[in-house]
C-alpha atoms as a PDB file:
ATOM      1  CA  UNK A   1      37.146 -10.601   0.444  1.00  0.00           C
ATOM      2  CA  UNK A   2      33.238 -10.350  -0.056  1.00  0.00           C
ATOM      3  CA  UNK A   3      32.089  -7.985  -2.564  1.00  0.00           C
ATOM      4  CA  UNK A   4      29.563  -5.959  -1.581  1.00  0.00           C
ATOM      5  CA  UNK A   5      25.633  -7.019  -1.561  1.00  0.00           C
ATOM      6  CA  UNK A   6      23.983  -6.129  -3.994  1.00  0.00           C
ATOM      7  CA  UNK A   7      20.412  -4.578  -4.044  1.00  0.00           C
ATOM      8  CA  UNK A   8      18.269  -7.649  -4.719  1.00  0.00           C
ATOM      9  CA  UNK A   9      20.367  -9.320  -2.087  1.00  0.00           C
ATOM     10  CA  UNK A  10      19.092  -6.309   0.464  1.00  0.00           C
ATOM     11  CA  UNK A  11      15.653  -6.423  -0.152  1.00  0.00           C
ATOM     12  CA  UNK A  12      14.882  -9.940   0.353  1.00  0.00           C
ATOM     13  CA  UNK A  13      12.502 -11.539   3.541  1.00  0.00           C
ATOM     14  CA  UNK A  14      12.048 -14.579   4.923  1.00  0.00           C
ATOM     15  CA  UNK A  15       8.757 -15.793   4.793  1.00  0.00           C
ATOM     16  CA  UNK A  16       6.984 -18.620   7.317  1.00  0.00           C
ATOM     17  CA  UNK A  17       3.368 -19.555   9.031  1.00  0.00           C
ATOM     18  CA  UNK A  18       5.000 -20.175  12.066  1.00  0.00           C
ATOM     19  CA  UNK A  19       7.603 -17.860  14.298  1.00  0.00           C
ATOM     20  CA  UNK A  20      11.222 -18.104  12.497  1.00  0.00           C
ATOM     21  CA  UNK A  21      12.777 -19.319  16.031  1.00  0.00           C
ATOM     22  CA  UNK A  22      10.091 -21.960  16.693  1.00  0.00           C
ATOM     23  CA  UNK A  23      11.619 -25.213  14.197  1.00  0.00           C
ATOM     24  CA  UNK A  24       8.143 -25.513  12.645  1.00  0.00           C
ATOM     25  CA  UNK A  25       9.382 -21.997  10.959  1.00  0.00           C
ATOM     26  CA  UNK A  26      12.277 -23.566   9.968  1.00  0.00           C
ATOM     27  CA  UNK A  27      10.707 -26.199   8.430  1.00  0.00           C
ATOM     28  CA  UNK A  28       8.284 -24.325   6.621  1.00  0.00           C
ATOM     29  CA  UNK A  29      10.483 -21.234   5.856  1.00  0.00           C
ATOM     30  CA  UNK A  30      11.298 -19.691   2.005  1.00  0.00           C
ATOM     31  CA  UNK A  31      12.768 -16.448   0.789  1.00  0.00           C
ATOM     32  CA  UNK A  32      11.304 -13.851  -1.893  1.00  0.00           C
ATOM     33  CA  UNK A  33      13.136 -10.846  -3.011  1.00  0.00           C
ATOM     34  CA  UNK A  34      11.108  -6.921  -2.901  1.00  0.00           C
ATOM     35  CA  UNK A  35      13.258  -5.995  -5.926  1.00  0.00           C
ATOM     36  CA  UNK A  36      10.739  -7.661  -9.128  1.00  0.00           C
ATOM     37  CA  UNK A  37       6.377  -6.456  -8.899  1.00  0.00           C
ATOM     38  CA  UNK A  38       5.010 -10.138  -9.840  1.00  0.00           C
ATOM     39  CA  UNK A  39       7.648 -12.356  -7.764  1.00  0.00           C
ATOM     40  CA  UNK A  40       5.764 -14.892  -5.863  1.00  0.00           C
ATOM     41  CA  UNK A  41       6.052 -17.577  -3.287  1.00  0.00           C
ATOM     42  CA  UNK A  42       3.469 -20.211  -2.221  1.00  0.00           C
ATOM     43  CA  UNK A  43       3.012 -20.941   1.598  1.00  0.00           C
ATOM     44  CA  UNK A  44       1.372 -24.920   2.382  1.00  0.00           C
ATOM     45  CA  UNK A  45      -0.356 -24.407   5.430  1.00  0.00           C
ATOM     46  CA  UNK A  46      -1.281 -28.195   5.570  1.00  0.00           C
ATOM     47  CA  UNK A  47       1.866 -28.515   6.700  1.00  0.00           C
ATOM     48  CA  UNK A  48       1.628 -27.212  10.308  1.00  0.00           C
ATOM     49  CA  UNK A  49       0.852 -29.625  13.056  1.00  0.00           C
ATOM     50  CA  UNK A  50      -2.279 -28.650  14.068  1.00  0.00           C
ATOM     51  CA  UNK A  51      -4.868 -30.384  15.754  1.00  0.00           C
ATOM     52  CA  UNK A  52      -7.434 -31.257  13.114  1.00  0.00           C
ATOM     53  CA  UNK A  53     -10.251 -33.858  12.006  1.00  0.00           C
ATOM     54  CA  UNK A  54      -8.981 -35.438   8.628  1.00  0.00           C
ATOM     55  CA  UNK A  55     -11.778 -33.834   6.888  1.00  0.00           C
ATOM     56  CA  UNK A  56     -10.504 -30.344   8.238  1.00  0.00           C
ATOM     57  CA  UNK A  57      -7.038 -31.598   6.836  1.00  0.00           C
ATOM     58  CA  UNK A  58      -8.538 -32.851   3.874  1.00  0.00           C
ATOM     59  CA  UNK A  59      -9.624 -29.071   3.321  1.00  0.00           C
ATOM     60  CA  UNK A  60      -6.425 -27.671   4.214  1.00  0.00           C
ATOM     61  CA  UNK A  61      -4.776 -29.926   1.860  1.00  0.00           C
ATOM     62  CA  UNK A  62      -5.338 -28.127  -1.575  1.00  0.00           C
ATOM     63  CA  UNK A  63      -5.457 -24.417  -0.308  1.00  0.00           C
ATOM     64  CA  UNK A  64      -1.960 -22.420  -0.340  1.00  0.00           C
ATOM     65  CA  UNK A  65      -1.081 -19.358   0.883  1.00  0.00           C
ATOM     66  CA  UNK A  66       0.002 -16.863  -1.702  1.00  0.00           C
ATOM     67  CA  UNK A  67       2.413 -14.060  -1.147  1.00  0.00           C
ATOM     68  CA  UNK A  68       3.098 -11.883  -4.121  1.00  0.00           C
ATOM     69  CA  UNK A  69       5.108  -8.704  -3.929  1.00  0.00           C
ATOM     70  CA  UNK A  70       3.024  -5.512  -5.364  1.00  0.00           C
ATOM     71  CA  UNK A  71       3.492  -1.522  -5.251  1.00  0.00           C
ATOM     72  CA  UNK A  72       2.009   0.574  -3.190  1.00  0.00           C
ATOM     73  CA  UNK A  73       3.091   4.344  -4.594  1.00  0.00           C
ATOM     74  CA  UNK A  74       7.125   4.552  -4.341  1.00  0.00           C
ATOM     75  CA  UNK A  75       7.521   1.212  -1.830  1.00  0.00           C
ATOM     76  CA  UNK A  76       7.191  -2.174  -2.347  1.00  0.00           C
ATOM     77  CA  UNK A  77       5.145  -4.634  -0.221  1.00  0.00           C
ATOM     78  CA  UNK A  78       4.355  -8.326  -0.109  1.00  0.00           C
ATOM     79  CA  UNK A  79       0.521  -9.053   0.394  1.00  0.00           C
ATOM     80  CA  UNK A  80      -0.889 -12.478   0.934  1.00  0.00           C
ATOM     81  CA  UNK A  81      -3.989 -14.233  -0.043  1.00  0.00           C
ATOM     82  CA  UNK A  82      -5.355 -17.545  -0.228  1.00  0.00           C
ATOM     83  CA  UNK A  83      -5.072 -19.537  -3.561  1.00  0.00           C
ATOM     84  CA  UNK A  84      -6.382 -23.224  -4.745  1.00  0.00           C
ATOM     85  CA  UNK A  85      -3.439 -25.539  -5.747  1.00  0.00           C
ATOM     86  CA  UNK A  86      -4.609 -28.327  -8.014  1.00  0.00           C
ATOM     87  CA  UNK A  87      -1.188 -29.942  -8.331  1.00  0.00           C
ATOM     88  CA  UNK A  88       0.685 -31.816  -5.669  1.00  0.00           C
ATOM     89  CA  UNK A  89       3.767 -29.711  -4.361  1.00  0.00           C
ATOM     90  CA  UNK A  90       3.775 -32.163  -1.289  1.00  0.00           C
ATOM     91  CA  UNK A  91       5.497 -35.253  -2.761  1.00  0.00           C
ATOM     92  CA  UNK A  92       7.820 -35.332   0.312  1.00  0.00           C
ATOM     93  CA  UNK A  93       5.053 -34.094   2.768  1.00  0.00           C
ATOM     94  CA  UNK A  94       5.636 -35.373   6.281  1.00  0.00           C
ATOM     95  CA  UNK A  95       3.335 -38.148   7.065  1.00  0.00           C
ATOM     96  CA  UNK A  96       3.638 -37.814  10.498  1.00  0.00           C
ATOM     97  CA  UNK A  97       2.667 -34.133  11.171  1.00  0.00           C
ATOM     98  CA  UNK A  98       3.683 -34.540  15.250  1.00  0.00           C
ATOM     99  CA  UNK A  99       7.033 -35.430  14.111  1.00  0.00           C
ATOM    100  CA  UNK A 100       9.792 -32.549  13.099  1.00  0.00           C
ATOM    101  CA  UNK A 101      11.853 -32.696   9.715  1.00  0.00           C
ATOM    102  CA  UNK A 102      14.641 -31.478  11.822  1.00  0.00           C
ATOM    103  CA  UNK A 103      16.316 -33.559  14.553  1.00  0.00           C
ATOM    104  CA  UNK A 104      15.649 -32.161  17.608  1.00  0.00           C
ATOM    105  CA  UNK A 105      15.970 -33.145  21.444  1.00  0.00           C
ATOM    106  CA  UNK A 106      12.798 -31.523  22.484  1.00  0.00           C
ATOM    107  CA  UNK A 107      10.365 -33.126  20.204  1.00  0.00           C
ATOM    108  CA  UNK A 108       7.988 -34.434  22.640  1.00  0.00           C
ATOM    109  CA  UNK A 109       3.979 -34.067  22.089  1.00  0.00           C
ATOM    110  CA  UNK A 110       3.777 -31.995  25.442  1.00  0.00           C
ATOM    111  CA  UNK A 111       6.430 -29.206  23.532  1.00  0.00           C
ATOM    112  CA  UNK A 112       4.740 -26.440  22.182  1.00  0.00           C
ATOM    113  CA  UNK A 113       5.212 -26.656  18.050  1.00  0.00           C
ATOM    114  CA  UNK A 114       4.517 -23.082  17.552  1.00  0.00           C
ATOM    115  CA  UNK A 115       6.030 -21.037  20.253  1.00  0.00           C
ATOM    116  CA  UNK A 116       8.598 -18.311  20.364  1.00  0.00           C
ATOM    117  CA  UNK A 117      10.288 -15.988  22.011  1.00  0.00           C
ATOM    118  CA  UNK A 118       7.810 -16.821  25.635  1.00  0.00           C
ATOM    119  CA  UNK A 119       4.754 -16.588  23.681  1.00  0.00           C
ATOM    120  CA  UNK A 120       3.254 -19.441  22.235  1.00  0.00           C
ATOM    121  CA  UNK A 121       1.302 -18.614  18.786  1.00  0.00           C
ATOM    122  CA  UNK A 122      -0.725 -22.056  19.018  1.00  0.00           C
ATOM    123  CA  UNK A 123      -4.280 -20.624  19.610  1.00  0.00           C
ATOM    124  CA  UNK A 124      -3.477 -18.100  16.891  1.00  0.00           C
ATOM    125  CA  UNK A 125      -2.477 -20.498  13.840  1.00  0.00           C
ATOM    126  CA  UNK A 126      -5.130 -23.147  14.346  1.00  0.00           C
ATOM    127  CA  UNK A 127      -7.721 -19.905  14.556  1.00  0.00           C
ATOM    128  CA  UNK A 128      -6.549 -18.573  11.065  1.00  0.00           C
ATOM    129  CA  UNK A 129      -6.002 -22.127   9.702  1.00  0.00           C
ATOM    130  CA  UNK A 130     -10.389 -23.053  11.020  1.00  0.00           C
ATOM    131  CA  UNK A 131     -11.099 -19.534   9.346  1.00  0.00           C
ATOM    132  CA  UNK A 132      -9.576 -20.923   6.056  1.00  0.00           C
ATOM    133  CA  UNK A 133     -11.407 -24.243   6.174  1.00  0.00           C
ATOM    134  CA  UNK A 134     -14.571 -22.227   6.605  1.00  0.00           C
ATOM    135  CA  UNK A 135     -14.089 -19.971   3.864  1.00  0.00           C
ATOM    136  CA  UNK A 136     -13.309 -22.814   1.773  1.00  0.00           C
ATOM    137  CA  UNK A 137     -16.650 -24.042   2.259  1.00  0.00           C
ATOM    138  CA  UNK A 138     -18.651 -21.127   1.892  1.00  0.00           C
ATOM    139  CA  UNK A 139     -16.886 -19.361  -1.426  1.00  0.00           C
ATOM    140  CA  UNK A 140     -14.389 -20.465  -4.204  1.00  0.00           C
ATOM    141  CA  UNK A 141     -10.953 -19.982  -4.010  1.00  0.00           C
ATOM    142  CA  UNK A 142      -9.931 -18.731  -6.675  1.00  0.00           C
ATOM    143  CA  UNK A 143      -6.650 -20.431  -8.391  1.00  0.00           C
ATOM    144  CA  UNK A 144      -2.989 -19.137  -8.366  1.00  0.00           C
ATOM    145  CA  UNK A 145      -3.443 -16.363 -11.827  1.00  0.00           C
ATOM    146  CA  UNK A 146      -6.747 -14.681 -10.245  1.00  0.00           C
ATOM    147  CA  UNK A 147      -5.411 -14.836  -6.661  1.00  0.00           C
ATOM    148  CA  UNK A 148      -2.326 -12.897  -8.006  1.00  0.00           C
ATOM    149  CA  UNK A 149      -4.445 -10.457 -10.112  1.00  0.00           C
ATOM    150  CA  UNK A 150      -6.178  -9.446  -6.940  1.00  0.00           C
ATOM    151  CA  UNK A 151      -3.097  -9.072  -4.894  1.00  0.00           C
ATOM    152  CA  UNK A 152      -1.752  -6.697  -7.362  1.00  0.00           C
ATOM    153  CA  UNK A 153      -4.848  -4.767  -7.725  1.00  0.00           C
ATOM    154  CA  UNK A 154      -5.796  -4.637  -3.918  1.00  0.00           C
ATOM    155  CA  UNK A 155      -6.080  -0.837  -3.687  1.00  0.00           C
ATOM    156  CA  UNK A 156      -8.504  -0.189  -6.037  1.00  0.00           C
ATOM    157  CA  UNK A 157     -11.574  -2.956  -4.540  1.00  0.00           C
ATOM    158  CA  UNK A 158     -13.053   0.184  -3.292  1.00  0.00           C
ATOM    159  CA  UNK A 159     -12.351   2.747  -6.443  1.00  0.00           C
ATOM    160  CA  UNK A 160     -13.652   0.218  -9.216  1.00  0.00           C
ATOM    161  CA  UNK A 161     -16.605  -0.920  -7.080  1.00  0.00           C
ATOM    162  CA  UNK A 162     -16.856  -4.491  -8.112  1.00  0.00           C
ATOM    163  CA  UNK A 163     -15.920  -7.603  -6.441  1.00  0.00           C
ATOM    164  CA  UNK A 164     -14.413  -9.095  -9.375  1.00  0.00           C
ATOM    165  CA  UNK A 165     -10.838  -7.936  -9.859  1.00  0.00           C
ATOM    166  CA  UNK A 166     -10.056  -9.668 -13.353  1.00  0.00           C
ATOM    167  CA  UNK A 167     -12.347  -6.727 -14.842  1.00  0.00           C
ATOM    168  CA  UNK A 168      -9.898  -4.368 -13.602  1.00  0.00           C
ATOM    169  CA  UNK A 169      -7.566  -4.801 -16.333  1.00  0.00           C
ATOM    170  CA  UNK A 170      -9.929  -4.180 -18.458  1.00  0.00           C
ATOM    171  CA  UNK A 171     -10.933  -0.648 -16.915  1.00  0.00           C
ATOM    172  CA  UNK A 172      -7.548   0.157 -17.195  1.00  0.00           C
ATOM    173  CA  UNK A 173      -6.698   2.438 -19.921  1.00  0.00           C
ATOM    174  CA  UNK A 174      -2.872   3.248 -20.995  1.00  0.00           C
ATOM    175  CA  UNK A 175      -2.564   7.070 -22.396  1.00  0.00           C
ATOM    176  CA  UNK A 176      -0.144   8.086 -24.635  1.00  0.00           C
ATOM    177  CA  UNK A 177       0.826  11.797 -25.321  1.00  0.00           C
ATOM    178  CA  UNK A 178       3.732  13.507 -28.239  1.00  0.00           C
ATOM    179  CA  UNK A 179       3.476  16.752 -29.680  1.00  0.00           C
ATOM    180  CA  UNK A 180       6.815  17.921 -31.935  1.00  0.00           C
ATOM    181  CA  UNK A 181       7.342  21.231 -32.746  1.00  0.00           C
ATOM    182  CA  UNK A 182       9.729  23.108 -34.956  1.00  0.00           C
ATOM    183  CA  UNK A 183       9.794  26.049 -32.885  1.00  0.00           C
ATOM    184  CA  UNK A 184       8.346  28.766 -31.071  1.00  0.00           C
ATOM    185  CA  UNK A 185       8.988  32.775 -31.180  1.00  0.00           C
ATOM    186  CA  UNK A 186       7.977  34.606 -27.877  1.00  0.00           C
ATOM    187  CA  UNK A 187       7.771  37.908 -27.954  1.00  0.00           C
ATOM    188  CA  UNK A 188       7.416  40.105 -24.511  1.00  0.00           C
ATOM    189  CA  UNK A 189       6.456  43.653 -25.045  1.00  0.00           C
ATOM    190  CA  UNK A 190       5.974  46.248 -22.397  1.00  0.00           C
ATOM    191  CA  UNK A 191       3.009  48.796 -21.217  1.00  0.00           C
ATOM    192  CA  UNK A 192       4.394  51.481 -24.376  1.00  0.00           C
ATOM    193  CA  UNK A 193       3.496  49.380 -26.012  1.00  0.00           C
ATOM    194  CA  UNK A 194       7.121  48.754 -27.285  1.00  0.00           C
ATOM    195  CA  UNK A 195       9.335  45.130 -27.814  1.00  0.00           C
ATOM    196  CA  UNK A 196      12.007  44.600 -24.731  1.00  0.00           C
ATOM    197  CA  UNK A 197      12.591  40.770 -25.628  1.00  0.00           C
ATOM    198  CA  UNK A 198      12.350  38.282 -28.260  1.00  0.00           C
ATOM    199  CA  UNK A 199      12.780  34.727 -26.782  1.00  0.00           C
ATOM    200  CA  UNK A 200      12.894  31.742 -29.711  1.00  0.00           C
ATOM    201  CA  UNK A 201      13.072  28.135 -29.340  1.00  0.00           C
ATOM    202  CA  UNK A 202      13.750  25.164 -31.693  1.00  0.00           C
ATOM    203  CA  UNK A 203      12.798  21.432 -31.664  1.00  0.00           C
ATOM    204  CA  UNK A 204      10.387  21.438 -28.984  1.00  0.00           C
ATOM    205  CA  UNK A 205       9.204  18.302 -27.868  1.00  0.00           C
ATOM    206  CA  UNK A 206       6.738  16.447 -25.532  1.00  0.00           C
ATOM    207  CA  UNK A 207       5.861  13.109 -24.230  1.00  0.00           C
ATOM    208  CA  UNK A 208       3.936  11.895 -21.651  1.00  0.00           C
ATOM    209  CA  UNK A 209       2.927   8.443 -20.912  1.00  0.00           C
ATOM    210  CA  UNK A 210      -0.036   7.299 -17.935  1.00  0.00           C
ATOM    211  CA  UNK A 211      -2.548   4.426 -17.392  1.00  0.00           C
ATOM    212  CA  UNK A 212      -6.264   5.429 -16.142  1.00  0.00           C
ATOM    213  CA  UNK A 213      -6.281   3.748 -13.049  1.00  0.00           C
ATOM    214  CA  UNK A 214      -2.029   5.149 -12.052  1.00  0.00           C
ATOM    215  CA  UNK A 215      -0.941   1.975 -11.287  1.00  0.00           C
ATOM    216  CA  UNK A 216       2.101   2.334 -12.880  1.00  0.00           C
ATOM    217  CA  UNK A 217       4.491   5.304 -13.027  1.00  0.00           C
ATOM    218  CA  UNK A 218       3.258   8.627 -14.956  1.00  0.00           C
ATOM    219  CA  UNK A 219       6.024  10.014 -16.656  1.00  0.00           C
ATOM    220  CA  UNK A 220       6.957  12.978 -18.292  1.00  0.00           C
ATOM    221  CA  UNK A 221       9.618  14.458 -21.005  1.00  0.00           C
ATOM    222  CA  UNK A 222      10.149  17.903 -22.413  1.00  0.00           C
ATOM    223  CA  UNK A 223      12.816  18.763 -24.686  1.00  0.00           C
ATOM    224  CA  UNK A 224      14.616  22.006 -26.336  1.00  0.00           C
ATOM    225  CA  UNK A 225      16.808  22.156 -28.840  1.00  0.00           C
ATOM    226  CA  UNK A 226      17.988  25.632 -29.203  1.00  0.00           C
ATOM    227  CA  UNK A 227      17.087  28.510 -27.029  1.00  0.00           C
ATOM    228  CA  UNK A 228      17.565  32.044 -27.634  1.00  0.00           C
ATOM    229  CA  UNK A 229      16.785  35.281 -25.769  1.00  0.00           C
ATOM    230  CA  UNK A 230      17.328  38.814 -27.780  1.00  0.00           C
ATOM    231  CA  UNK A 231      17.364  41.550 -25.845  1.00  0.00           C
ATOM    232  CA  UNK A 232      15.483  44.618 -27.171  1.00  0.00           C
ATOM    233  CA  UNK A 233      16.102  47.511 -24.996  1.00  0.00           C
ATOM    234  CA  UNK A 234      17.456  50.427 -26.927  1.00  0.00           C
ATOM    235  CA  UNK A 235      21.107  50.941 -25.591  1.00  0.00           C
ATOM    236  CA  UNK A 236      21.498  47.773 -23.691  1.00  0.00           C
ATOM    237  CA  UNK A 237      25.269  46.540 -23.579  1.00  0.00           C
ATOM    238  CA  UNK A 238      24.294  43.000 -24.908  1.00  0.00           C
ATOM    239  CA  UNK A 239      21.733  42.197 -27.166  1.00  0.00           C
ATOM    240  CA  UNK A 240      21.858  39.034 -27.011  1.00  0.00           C
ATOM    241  CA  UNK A 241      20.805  37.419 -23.202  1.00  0.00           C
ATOM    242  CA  UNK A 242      20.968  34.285 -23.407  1.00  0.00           C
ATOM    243  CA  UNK A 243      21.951  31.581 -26.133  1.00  0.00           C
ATOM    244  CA  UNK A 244      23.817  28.232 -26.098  1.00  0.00           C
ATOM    245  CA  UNK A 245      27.363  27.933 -26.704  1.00  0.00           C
ATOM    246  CA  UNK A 246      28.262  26.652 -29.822  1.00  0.00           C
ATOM    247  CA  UNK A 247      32.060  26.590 -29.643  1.00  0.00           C
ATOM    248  CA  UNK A 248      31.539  22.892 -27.424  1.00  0.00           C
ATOM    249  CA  UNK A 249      30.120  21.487 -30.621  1.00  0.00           C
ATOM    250  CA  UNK A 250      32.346  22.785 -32.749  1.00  0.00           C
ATOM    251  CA  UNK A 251      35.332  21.279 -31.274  1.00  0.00           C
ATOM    252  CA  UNK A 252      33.329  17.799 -30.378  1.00  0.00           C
ATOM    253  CA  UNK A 253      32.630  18.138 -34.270  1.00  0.00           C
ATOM    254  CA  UNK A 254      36.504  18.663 -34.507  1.00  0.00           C
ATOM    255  CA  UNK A 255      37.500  15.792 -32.694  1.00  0.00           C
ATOM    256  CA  UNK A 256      35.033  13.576 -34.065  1.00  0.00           C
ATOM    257  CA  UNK A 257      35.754  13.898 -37.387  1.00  0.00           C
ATOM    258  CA  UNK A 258      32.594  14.923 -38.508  1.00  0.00           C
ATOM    259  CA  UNK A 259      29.056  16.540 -37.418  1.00  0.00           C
ATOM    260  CA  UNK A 260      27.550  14.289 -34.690  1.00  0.00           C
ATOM    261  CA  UNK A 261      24.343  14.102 -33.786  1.00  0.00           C
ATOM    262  CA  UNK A 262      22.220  16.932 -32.637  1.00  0.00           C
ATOM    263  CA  UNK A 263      21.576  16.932 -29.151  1.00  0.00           C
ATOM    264  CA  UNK A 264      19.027  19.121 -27.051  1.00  0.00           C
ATOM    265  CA  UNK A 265      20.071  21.944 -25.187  1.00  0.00           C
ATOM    266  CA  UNK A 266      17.461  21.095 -22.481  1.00  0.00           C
ATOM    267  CA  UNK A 267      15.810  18.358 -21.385  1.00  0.00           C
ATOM    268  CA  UNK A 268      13.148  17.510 -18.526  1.00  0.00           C
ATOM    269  CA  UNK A 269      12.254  14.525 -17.069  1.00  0.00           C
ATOM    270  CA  UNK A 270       9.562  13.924 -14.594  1.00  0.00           C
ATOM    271  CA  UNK A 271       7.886  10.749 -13.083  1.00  0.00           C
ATOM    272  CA  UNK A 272       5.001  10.332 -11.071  1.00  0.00           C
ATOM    273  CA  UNK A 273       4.975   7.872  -8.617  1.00  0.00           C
ATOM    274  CA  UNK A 274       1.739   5.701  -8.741  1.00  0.00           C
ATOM    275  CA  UNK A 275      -1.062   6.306  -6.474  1.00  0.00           C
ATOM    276  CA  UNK A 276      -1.637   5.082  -2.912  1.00  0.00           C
END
């Protein structure tokens, strides 16, 4: 019996530059899970059989396709970009790009490589993989650490204004909030003017936590310790509204041993998702 999957056995893709049903996806095929922000995988595109000079493969050779999984508010998405490789992940890199890894008995030259499902994604491929060559000879590409930097901070090109994304950490500020308080006495008096209510509260405290730029989570905690409402009508049946029951302690105290630990009588958590 299987136990059941767990959730970073859910969220996982399979990744490819060809169709997954064509066996040049096979080939080329690797897995990355949605559950970690940072997790990446590295796509060799010199590895599709394309129809290329050897200076166009030459190109190709050193570029890689980098897919790193980011967060967009409350989801999770994988976003791709190009990166330089310097070292050799191709030790075992197929010499003979016509011919398949995989044994096959429709390997012919006339087959299409890249085709699946009726539709044959040829035309597309070599299209992006020319692009590539040509924007690796007008601009840099930059290596694996700034390619991931960008992928991470792709929603805010537009906010921060600048084309270079390593200054965005920089920009980014982390803000910090506490405030403790050993109480508080409220107290609510009518048009007379005459006192109805007293309300008093004990160990009150605050945090809050944010970045400038909300990339991350903004969260959000407010605690009470004691809270007390007296009620000050003349003749009203129960003075006292509301209060926490102190009998539960008494008898945790009881079984305990001992006093244990104060704990609050309310606490509030909030968190923020990051922005869009």
């Amino acid at each position: 019996h299987r136990k059941e999957a767990t959730l970073s056995e859910l969220l996982q893709v399979r990744v490819a530059l060809a169709p997954l049903s064509c066996r040049v996806g096979i080939e080329m095929v690797k897995v990355i899970g949605l559950t970690t922000v940072g997790e990446t995988i590295r796509l060799n595109p010199s590895k599709l059989p394309l129809a290329l000079s050897e200076e166009g493969r030459e190109k190709l050779r050193p570029i890689r396709v980098l897919g790193v999984v980011a967060s967009d508010g409350p989801t999770r998405v994988l976003r791709f970009c190009l990166m330089a490789y310097q070292e050799s992940d191709d030790v075992f890199r197929n010499a003979f790009v016509d011919v398949s890894y995989v044994a096959s008995s429709s390997n012919r030259p006339e087959d299409r490589l890249l085709a699946a499902s009726q539709k044959d994604y040829t035309s597309e491929v070599l299209k992006a993989a020319v692009d590539v060559i040509y924007i690796s000879k007008s601009e840099t590409i930059p290596n694996e650490l700034d390619a991931k930097r960008r992928a991470l901070f792709a929603g805010f090109n537009n906010r921060v204004g600048g084309d270079d994304i390593a200054a965005v950490g920089a920009l980014d500020k982390i803000y910090s909030f506490r405030a403790e308080f050993s109480g508080f006495i409220l107290s609510l008096v009518d048009s007379a003017p005459s006192e109805i209510a007293v309300a008093s509260l004990r160990n009150v405290n605050a945090l809050a936590r944010w970045n400038a730029l909300r990339t991350t989570d903004a969260s959000l905690i407010l605690s009470i310790g004691w809270l007390q409402v007296d009620n000050h009508v003349p003749s009203a049946p129960f003075k006292v509204a509301i209060r926490p029951d102190t009998s539960i302690k008494q008898t945790l105290d009881v079984h305990d041993g001992g006093e244990s630990e104060p704990s609050p009588l309310l606490v509030i958590a909030l968190a923020f998702a990051p922005k869009h």
